[in-house]
N, C-alpha and C. Protein backbone atom coordinates (compact mmCIF):
# COMPACT_ATOMS: atom_id res chain seq x y z
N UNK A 1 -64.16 -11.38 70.22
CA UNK A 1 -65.05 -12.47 70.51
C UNK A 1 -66.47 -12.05 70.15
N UNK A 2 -67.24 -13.07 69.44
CA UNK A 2 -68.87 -12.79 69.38
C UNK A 2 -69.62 -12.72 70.18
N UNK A 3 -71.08 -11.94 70.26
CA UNK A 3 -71.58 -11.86 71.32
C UNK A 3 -72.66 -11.95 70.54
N UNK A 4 -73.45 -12.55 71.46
CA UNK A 4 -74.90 -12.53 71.27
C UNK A 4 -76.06 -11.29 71.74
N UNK A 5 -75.49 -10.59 72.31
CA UNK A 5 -75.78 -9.03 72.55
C UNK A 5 -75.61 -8.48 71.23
N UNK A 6 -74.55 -8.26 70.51
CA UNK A 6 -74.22 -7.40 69.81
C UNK A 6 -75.35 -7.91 68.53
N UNK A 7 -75.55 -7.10 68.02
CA UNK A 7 -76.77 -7.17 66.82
C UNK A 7 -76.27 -6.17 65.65
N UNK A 8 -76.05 -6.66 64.85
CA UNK A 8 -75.14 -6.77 63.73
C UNK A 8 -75.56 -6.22 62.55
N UNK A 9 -75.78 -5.70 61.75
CA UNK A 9 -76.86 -5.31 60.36
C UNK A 9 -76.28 -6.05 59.16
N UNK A 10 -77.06 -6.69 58.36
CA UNK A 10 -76.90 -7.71 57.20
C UNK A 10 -76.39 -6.89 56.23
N UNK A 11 -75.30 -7.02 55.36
CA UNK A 11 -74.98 -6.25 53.88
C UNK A 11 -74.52 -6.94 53.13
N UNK A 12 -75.15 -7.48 52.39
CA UNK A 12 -74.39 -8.47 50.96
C UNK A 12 -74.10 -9.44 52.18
N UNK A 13 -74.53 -9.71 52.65
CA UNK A 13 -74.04 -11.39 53.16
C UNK A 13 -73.03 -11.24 53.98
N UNK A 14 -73.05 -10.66 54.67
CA UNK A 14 -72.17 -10.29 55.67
C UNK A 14 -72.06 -8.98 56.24
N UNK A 15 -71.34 -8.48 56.76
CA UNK A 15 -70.89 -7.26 57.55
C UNK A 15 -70.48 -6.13 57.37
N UNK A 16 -70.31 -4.99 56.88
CA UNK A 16 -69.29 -4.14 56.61
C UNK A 16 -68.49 -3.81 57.05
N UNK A 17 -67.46 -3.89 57.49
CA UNK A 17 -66.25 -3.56 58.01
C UNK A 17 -64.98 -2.89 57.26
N UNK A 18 -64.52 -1.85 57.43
CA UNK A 18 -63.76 -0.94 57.34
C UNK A 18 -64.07 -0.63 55.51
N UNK A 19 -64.63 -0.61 54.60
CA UNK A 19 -64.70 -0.69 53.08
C UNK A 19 -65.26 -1.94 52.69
N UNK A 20 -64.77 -2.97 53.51
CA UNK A 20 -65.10 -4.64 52.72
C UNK A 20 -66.14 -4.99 53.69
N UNK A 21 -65.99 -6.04 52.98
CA UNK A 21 -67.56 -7.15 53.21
C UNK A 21 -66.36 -8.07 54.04
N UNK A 22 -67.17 -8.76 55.08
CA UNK A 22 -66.30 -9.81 56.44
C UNK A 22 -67.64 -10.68 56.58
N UNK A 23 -67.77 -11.75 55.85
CA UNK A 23 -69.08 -12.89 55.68
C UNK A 23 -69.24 -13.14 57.51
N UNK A 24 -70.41 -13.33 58.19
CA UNK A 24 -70.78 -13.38 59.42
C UNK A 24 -71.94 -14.31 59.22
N UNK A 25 -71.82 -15.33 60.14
CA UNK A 25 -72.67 -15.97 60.33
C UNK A 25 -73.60 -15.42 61.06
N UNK A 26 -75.05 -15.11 60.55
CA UNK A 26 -76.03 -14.91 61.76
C UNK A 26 -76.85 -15.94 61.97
N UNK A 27 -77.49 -16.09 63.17
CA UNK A 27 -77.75 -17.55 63.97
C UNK A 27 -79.06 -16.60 65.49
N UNK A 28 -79.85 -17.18 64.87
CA UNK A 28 -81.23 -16.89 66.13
C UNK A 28 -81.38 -17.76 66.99
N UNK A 29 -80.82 -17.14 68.04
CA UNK A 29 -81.48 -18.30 69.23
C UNK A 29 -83.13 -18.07 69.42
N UNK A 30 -84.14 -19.05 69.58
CA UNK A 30 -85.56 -18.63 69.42
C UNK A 30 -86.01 -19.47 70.53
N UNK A 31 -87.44 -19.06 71.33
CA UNK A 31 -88.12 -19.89 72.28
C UNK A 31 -89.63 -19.74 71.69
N UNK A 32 -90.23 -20.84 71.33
CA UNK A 32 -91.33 -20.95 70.51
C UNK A 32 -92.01 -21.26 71.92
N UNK A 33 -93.58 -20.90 71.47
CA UNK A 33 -94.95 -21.54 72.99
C UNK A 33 -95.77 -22.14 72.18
N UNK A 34 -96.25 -23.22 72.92
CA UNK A 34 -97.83 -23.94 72.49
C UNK A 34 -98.30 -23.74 73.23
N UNK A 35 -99.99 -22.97 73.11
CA UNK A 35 -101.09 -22.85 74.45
C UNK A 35 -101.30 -24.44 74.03
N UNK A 36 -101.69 -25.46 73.23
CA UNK A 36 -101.91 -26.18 73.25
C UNK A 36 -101.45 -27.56 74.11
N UNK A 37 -100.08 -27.94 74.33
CA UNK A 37 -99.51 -28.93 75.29
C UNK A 37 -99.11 -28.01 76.44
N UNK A 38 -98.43 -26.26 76.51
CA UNK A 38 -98.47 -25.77 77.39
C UNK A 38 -97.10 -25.47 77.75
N UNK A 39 -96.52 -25.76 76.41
CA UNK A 39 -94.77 -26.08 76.78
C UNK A 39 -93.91 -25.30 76.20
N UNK A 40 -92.99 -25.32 76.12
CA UNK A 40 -91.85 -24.03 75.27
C UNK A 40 -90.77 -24.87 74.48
N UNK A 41 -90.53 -24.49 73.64
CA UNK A 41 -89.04 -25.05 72.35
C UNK A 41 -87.89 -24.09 72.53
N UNK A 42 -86.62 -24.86 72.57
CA UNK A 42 -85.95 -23.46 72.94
C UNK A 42 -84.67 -24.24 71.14
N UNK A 43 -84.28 -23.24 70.53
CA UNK A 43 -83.83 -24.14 69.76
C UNK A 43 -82.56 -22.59 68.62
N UNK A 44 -81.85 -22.82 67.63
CA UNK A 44 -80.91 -22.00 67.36
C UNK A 44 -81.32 -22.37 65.28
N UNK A 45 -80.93 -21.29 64.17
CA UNK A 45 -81.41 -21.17 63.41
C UNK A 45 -80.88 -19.92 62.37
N UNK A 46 -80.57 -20.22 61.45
CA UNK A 46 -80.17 -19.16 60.80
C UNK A 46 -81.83 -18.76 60.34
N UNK A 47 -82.71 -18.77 59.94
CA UNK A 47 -83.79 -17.99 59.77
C UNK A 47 -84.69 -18.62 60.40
N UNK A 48 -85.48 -17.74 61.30
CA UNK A 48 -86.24 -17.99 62.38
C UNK A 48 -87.78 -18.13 61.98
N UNK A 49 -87.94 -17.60 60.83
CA UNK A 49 -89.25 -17.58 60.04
C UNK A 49 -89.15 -18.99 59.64
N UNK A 50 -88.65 -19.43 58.50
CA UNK A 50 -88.62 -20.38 58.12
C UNK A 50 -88.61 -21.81 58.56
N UNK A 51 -87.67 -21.67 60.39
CA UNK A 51 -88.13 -22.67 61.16
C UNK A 51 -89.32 -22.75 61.79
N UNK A 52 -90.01 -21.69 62.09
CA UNK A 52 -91.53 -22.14 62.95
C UNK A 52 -91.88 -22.18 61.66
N UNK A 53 -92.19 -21.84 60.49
CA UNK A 53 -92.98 -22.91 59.58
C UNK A 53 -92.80 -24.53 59.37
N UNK A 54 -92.05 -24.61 59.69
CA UNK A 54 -91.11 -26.23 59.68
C UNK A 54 -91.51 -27.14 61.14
N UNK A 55 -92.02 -26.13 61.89
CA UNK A 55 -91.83 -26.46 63.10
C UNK A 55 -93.89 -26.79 63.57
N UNK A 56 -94.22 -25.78 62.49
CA UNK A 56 -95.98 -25.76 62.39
C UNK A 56 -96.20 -26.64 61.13
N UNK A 57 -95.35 -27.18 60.83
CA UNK A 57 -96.14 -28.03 59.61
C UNK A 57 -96.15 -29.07 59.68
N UNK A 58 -95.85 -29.88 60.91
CA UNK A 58 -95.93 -31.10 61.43
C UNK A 58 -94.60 -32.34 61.06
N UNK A 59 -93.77 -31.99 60.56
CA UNK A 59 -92.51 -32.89 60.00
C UNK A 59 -91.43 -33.20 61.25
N UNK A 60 -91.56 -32.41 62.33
CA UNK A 60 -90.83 -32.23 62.93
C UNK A 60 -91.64 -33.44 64.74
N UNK A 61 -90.47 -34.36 64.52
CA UNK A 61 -91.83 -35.10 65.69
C UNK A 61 -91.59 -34.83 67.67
N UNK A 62 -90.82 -33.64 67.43
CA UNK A 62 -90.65 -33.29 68.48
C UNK A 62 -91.48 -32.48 69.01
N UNK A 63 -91.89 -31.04 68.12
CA UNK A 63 -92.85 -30.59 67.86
C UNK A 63 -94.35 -30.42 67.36
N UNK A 64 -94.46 -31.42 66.51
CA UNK A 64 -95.99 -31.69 65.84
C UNK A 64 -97.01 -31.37 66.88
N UNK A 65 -97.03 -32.32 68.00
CA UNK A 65 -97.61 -32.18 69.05
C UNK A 65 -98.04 -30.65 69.26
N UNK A 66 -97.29 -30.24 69.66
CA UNK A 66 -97.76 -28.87 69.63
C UNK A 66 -98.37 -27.17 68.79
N UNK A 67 -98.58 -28.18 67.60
CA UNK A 67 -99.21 -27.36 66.65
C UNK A 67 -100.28 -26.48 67.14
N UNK A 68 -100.58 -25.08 67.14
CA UNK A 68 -99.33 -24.32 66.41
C UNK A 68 -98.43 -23.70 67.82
N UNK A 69 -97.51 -23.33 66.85
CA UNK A 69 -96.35 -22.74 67.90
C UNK A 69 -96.38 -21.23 67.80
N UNK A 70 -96.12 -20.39 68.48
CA UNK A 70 -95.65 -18.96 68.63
C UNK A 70 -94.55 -18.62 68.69
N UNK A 71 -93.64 -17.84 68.17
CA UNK A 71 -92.33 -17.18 68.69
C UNK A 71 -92.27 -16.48 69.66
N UNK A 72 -91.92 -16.49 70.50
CA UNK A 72 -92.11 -15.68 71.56
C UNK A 72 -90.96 -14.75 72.31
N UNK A 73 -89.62 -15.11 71.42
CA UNK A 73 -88.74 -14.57 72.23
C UNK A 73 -87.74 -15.56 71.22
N UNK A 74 -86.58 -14.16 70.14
CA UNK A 74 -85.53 -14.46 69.59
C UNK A 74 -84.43 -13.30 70.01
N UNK A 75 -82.93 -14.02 69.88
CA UNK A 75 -81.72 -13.17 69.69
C UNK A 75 -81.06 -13.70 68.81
N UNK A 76 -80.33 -12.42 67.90
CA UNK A 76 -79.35 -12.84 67.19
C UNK A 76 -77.74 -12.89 67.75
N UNK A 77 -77.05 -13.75 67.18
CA UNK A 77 -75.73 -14.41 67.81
C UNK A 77 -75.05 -14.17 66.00
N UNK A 78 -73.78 -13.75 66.34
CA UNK A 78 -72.93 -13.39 65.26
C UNK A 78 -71.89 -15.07 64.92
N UNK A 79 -72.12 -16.00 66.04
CA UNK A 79 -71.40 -17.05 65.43
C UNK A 79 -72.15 -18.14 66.40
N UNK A 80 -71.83 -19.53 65.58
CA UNK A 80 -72.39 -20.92 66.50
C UNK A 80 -72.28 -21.22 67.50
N UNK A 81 -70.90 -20.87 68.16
CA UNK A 81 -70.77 -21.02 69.20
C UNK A 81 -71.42 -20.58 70.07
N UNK A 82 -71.40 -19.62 69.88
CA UNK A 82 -72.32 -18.45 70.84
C UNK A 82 -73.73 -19.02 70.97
N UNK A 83 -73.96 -19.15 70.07
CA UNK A 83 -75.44 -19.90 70.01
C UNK A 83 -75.99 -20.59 70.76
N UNK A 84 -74.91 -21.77 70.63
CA UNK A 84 -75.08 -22.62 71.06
C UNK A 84 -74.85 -23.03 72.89
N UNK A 85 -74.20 -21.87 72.72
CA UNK A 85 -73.83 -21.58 74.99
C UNK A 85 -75.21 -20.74 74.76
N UNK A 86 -75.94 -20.19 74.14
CA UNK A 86 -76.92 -19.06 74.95
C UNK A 86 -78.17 -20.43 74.64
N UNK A 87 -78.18 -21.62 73.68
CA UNK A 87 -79.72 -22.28 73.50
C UNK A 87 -79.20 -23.43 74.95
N UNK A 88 -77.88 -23.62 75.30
CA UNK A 88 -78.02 -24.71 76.53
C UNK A 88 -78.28 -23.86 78.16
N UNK A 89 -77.45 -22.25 78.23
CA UNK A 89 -78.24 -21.82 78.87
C UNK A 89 -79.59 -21.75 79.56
N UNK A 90 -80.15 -21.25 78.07
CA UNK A 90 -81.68 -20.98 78.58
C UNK A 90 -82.28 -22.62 78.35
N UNK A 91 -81.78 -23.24 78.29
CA UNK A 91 -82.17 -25.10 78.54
C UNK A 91 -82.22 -25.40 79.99
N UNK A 92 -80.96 -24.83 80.15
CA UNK A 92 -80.03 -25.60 81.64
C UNK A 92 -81.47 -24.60 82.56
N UNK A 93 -81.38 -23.16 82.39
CA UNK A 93 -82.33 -22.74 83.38
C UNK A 93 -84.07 -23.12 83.21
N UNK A 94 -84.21 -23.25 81.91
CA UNK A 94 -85.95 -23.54 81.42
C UNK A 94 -86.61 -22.56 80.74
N UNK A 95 -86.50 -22.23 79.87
CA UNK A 95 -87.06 -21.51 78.66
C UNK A 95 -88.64 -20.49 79.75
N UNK A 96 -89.31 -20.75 80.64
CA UNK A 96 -89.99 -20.13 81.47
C UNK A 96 -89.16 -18.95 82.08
N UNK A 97 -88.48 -19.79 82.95
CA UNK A 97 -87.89 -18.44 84.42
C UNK A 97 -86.69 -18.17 83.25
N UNK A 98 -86.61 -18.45 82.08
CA UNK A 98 -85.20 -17.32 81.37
C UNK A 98 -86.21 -16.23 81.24
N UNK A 99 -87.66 -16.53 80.52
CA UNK A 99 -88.28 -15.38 80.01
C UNK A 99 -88.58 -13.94 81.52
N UNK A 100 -89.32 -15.09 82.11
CA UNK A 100 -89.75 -14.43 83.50
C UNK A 100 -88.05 -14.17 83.85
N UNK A 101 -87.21 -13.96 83.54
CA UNK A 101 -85.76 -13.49 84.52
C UNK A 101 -86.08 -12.06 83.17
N UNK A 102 -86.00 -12.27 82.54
CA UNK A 102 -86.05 -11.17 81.27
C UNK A 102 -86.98 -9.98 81.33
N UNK A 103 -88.35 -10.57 82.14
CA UNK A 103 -89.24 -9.63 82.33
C UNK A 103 -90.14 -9.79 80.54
N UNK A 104 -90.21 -10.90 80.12
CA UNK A 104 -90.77 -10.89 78.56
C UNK A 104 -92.02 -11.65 79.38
């Protein structure tokens, strides 16, 4: 089973495992901040760079508002699923007291 703990190293597009290559999805769970509205994004991403540019360039109307954003806190997850239980997690508890539970 995947874990979102486990942190994985990229090779040719996937994994190395035993001689061969085993293609792996990697997937960032990320929590972006605006000092500006004061609020947090909690959201999942195969490249985490590329979304807070997307996310600071105003296209996005969930976010615009809060131009600019910070990263403040990513993990990598070896599959979607996973992802996707660790971005409703830290939803279900609030992107705040996950960080403050974390000590970040």
């Amino acid at each position: 089973m995947a874990s979102c703990s486990t942190r994985l190293s990229r090779h040719a597009g996937g994994v190395k495992v035993a001689g061969s290559i085993e293609k792996v999805e990697i997937l960032e769970v990320y929590i972006l901040y605006s000092e500006v509205i004061l609020k947090h994004y909690v959201g999942h991403t195969q490249n985490v760079e590329e979304r807070l540019a997307y996310h600071n360039s105003g296209y996005s109307k969930y976010t615009k508002s809060g131009i600019p954003w910070k990263l403040v806190w990513s993990q990598e997850c070896t599959d979607r699923s996973e992802a996707m239980k660790l971005e409703k997690k830290i939803k279900k508890r609030g992107a705040k007291r996950f960080l403050i539970d974390l000590g970040v």
